[in-house]
N, C-alpha and C. Protein backbone atom coordinates (compact mmCIF):
# COMPACT_ATOMS: atom_id res chain seq x y z
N UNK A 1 99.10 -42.99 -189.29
CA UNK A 1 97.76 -42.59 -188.94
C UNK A 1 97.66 -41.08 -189.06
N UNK A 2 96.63 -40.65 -189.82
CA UNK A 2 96.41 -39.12 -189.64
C UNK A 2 96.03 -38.39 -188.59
N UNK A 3 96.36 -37.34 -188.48
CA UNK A 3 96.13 -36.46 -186.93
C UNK A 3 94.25 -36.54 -187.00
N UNK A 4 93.90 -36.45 -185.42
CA UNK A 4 92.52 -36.75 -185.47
C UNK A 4 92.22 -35.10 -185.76
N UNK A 5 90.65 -35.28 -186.33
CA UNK A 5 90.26 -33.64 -187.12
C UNK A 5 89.48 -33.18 -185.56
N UNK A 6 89.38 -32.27 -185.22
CA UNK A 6 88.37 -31.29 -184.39
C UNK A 6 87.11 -31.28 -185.17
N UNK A 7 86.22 -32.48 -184.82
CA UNK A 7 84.82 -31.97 -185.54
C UNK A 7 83.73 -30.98 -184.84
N UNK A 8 84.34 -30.37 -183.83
CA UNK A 8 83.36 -29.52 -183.19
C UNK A 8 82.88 -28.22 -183.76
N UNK A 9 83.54 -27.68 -185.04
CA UNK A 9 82.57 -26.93 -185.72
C UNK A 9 81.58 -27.17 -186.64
N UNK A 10 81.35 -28.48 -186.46
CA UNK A 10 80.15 -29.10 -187.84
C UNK A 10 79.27 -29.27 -186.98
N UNK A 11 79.51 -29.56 -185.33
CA UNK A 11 78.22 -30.01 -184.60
C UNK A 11 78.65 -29.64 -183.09
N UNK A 12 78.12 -29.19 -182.14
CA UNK A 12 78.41 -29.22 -180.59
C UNK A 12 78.59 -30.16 -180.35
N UNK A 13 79.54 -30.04 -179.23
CA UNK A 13 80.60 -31.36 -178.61
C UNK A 13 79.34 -32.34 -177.84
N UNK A 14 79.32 -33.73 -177.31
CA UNK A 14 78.41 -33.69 -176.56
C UNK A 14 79.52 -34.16 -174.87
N UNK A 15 78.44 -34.13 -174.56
CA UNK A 15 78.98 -34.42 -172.71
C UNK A 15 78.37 -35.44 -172.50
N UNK A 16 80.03 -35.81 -171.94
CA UNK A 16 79.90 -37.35 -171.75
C UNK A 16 78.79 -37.35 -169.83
N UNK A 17 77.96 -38.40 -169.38
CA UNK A 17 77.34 -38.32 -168.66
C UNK A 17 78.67 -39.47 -167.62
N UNK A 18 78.60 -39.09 -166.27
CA UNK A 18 79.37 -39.36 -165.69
C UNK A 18 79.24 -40.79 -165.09
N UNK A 19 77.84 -40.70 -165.40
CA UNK A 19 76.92 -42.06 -164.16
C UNK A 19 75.67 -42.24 -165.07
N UNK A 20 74.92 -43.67 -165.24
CA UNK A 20 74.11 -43.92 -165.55
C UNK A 20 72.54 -43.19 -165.07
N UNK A 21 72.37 -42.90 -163.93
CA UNK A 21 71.19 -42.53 -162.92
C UNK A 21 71.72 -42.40 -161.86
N UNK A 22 69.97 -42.42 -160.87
CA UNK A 22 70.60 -42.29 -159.70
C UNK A 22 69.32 -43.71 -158.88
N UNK A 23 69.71 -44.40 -158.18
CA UNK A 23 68.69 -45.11 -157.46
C UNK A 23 67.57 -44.31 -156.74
N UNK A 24 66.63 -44.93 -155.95
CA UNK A 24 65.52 -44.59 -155.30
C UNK A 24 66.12 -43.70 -154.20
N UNK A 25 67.30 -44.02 -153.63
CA UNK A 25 67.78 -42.98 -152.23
C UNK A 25 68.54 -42.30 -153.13
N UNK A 26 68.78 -42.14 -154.04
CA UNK A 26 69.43 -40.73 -154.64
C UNK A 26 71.27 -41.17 -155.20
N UNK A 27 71.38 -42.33 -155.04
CA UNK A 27 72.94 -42.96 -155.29
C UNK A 27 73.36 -42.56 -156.66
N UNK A 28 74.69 -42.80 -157.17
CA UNK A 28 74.13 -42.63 -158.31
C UNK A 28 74.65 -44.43 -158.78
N UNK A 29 74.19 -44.43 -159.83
CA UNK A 29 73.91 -46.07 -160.68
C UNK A 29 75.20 -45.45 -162.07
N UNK A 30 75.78 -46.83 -161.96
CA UNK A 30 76.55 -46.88 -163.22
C UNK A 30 76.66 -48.66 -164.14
N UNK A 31 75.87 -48.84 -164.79
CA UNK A 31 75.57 -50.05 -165.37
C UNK A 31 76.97 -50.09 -166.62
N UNK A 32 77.96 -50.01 -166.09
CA UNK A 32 78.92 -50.10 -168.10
C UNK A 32 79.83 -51.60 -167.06
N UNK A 33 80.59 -51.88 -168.32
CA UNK A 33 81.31 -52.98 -168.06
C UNK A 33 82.67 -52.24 -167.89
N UNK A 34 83.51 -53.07 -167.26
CA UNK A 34 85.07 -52.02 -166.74
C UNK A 34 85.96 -51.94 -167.69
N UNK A 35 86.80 -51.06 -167.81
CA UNK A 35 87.62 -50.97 -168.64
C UNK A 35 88.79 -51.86 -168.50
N UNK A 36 89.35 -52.28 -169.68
CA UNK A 36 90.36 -53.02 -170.26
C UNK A 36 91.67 -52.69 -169.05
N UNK A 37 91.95 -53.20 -168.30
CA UNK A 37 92.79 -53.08 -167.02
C UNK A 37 94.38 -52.07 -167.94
N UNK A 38 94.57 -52.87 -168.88
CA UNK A 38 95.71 -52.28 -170.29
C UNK A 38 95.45 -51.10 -170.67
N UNK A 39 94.30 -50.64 -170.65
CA UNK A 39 94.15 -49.48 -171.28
C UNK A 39 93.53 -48.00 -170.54
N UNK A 40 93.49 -48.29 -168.93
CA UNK A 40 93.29 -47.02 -167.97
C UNK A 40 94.30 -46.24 -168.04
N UNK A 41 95.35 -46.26 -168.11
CA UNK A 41 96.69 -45.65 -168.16
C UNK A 41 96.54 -44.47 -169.18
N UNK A 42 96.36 -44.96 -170.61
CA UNK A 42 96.40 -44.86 -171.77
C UNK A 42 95.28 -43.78 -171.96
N UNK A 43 94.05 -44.37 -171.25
CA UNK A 43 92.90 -43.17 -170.93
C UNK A 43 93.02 -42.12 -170.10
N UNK A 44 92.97 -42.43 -169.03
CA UNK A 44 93.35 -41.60 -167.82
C UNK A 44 94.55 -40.19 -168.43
N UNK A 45 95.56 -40.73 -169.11
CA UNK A 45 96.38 -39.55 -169.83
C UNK A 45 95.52 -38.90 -170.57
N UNK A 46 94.82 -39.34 -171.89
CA UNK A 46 93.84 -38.84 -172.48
C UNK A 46 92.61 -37.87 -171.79
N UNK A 47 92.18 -38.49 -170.82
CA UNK A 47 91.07 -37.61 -170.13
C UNK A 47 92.00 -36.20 -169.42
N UNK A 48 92.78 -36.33 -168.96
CA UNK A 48 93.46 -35.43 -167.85
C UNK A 48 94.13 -34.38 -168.41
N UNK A 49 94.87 -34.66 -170.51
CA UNK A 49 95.49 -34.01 -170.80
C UNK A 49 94.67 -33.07 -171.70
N UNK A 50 93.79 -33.23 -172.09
CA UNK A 50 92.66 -32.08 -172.66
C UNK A 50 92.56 -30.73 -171.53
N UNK A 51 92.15 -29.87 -172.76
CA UNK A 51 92.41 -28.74 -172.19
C UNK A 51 90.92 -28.94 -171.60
N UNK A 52 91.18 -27.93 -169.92
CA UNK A 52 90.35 -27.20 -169.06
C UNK A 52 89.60 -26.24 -169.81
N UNK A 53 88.51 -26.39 -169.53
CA UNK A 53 87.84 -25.38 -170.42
C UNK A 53 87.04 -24.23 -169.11
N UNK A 54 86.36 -24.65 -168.12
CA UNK A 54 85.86 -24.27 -167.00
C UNK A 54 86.27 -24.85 -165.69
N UNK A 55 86.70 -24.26 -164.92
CA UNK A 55 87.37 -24.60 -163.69
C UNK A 55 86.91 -24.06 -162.45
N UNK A 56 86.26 -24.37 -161.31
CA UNK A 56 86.41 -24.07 -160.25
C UNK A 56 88.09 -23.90 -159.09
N UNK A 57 87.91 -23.38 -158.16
CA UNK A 57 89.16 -23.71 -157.34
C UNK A 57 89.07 -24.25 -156.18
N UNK A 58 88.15 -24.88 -156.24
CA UNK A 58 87.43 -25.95 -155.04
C UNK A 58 87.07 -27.75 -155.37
N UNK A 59 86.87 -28.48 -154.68
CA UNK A 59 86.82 -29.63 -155.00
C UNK A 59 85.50 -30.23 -154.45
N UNK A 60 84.75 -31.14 -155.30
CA UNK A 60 83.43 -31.20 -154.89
C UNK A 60 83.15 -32.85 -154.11
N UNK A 61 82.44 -33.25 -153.27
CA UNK A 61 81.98 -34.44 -152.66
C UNK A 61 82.17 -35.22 -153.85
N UNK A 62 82.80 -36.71 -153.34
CA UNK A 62 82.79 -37.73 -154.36
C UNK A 62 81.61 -38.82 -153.63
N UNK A 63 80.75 -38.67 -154.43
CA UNK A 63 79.17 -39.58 -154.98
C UNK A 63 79.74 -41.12 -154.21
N UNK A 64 80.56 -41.24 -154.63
CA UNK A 64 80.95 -42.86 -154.44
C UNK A 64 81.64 -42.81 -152.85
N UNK A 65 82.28 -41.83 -152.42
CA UNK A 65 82.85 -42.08 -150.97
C UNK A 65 82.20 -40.64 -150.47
N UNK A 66 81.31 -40.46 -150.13
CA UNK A 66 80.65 -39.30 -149.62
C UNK A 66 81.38 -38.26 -148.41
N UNK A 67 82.10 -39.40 -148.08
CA UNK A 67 83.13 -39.17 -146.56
C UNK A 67 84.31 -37.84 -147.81
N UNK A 68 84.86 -38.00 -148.48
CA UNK A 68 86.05 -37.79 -149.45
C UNK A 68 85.48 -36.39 -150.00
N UNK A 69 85.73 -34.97 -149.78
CA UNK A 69 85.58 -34.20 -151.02
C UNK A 69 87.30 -33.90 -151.96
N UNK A 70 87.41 -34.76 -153.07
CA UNK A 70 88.39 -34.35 -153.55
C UNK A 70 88.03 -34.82 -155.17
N UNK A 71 86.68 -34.39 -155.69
CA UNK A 71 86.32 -34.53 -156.59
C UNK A 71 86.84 -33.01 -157.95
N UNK A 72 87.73 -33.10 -158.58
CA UNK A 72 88.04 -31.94 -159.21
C UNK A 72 86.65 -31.34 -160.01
N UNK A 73 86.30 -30.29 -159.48
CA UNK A 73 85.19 -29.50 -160.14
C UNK A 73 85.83 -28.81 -162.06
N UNK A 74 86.03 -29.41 -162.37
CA UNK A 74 86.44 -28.77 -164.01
C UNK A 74 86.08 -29.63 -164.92
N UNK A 75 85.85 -29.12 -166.05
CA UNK A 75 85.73 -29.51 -167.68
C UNK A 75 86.75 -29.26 -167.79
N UNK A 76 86.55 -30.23 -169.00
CA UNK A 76 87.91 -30.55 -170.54
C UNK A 76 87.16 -30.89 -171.80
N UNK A 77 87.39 -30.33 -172.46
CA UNK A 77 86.99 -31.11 -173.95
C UNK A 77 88.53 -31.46 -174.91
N UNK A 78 87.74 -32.52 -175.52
CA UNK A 78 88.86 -32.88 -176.96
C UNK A 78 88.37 -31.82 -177.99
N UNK A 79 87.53 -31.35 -178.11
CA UNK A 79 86.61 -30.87 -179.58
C UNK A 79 85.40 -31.35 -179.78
N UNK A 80 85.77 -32.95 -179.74
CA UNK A 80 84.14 -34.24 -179.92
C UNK A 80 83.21 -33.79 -178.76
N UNK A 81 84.20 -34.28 -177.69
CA UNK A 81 83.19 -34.18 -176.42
C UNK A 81 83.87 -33.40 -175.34
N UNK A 82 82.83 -33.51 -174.24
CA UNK A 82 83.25 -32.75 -173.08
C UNK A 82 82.92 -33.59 -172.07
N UNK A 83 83.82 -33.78 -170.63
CA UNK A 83 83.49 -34.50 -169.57
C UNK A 83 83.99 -33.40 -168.97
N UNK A 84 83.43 -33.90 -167.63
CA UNK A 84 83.80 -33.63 -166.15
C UNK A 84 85.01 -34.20 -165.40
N UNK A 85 85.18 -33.25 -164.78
CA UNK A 85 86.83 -34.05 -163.65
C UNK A 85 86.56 -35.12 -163.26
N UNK A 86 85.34 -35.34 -163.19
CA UNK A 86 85.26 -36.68 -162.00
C UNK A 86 84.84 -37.68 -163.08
N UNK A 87 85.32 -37.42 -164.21
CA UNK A 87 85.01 -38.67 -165.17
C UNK A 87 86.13 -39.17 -164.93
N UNK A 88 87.55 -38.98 -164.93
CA UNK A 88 88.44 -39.85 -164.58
C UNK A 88 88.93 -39.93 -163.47
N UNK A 89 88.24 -38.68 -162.26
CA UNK A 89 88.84 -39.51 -161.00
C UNK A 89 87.70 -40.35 -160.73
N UNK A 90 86.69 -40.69 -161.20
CA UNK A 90 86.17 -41.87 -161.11
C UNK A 90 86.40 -43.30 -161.34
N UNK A 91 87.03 -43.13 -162.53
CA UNK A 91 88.18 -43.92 -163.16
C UNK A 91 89.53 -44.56 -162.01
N UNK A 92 89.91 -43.24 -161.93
CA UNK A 92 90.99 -43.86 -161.15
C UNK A 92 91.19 -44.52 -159.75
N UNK A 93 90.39 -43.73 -159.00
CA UNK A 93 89.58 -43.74 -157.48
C UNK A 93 88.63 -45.33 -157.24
N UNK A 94 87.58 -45.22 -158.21
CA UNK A 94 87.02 -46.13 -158.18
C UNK A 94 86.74 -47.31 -159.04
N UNK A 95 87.72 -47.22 -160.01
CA UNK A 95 87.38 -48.28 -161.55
C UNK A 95 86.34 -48.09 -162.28
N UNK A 96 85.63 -46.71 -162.03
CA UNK A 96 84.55 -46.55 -162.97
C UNK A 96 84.51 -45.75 -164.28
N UNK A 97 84.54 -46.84 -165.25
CA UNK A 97 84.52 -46.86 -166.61
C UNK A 97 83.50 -45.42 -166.82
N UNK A 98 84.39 -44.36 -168.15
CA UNK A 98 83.90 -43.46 -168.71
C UNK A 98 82.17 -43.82 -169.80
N UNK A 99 81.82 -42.99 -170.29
CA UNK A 99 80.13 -43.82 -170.80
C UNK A 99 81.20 -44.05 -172.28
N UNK A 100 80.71 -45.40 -172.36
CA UNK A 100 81.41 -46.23 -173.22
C UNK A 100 81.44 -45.80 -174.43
N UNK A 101 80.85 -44.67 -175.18
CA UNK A 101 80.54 -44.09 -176.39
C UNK A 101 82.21 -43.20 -176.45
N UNK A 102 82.49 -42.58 -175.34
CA UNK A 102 83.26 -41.39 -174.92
C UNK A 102 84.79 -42.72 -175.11
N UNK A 103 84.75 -43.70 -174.28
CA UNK A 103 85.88 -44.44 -174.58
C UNK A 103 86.05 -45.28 -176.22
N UNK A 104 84.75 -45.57 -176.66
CA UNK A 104 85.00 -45.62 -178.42
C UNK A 104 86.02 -44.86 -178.90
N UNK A 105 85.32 -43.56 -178.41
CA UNK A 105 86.04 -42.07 -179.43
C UNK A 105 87.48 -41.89 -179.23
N UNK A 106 87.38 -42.18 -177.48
CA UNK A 106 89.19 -42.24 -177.23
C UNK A 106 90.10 -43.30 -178.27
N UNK A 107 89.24 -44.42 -178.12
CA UNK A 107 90.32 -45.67 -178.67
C UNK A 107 90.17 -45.44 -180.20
N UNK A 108 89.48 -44.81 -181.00
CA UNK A 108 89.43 -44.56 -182.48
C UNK A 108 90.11 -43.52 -182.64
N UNK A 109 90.67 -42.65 -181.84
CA UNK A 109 91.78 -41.30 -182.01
C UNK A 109 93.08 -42.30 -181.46
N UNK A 110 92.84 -43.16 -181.31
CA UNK A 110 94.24 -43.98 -180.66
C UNK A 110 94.88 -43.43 -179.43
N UNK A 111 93.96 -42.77 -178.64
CA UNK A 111 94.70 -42.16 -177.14
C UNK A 111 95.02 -41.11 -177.62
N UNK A 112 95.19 -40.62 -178.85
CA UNK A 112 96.02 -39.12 -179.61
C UNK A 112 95.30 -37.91 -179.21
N UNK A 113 94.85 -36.99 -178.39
CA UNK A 113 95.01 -35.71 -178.31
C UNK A 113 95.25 -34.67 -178.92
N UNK A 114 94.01 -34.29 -180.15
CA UNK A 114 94.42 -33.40 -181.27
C UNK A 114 94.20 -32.28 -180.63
N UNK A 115 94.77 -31.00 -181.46
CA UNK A 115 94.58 -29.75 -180.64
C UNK A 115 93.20 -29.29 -180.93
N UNK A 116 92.86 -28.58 -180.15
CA UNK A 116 91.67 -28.25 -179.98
C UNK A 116 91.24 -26.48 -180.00
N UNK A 117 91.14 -25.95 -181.01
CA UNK A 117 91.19 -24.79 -181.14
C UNK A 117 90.34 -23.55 -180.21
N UNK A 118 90.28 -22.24 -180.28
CA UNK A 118 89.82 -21.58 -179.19
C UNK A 118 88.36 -21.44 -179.71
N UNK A 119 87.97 -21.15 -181.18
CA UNK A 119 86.51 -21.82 -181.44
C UNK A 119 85.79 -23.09 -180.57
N UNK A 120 86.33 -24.22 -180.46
CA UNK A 120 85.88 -25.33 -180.44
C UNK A 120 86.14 -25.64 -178.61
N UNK A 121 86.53 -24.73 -178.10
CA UNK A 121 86.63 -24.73 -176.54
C UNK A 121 85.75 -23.79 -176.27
N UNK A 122 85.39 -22.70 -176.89
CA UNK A 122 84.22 -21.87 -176.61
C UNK A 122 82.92 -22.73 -177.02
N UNK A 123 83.02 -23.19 -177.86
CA UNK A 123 81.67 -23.63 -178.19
C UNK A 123 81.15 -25.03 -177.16
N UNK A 124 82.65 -25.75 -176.67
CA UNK A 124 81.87 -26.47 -175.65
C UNK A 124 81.48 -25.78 -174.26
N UNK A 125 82.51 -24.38 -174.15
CA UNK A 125 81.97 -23.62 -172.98
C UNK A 125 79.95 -23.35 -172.72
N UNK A 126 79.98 -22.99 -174.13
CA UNK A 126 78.21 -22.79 -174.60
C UNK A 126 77.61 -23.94 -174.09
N UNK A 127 78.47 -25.38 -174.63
CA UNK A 127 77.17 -26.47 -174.14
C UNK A 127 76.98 -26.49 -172.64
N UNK A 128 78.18 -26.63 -171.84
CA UNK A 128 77.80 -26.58 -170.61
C UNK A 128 77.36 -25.83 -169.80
N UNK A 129 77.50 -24.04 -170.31
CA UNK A 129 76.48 -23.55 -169.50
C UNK A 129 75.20 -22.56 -170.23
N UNK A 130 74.55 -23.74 -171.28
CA UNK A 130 73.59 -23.27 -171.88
C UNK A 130 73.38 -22.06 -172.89
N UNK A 131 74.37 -20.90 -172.56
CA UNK A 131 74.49 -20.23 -173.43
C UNK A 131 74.74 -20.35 -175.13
């Protein structure tokens, strides 16, 4: 299999959304189906081992146990996309499946982790804070 390419200089990365909505009291809603019990492992490495791109040194309320702040406040991108920390401690914490577009991309790089150059980490720095 060939090494996966960094397409983040042909187009901005996009960000993966963490949660579907939010209900009428403000919850948030996640409508995806769960991930392949075989293949959290496999992800969870994938999500965690991308580079940090923006980091706090604090940890933010987790949505799902409101009681709990041990939500990691940081980005990562591959190049493609960019998530949030709490895309996989959502994952892990609560079984909640990444937005299923974002786990395509994982399972078509085969879990592989291409490098991700300092272009293509700046430029997802831009998407997330608008600049």
């Amino acid at each position: 299999m060939s090494e996966p390419t960094n397409d983040a200089t042909a187009s901005a990365p996009r960000l993966a959304r963490v949660y579907d909505g939010r209900d009428p009291d403000g919850r948030p809603i996640a409508d995806r189906d769960p991930v392949d019990p075989a293949l959290v492992e496999a992800l969870l490495t994938y999500l965690e081992s991308a580079p940090v791109i923006l980091a706090a040194r604090s940890f933010d309320v987790d949505e799902f146990a409101p009681a709990d702040r041990d939500v990691p406040l940081n980005y990562r991108t591959d190049g493609t996309w960019i998530w949030a920390g709490s895309v996989p401690h959502y994952l892990r914490k609560h079984g909640l499946a990444p937005e299923p577009k974002l786990v395509r991309h994982i399972q078509a790089r085969d879990f592989q982790l291409g490098p991700v150059d300092q272009a293509a980490k700046d430029l997802a720095v831009s998407v997330i804070t608008g600049s």
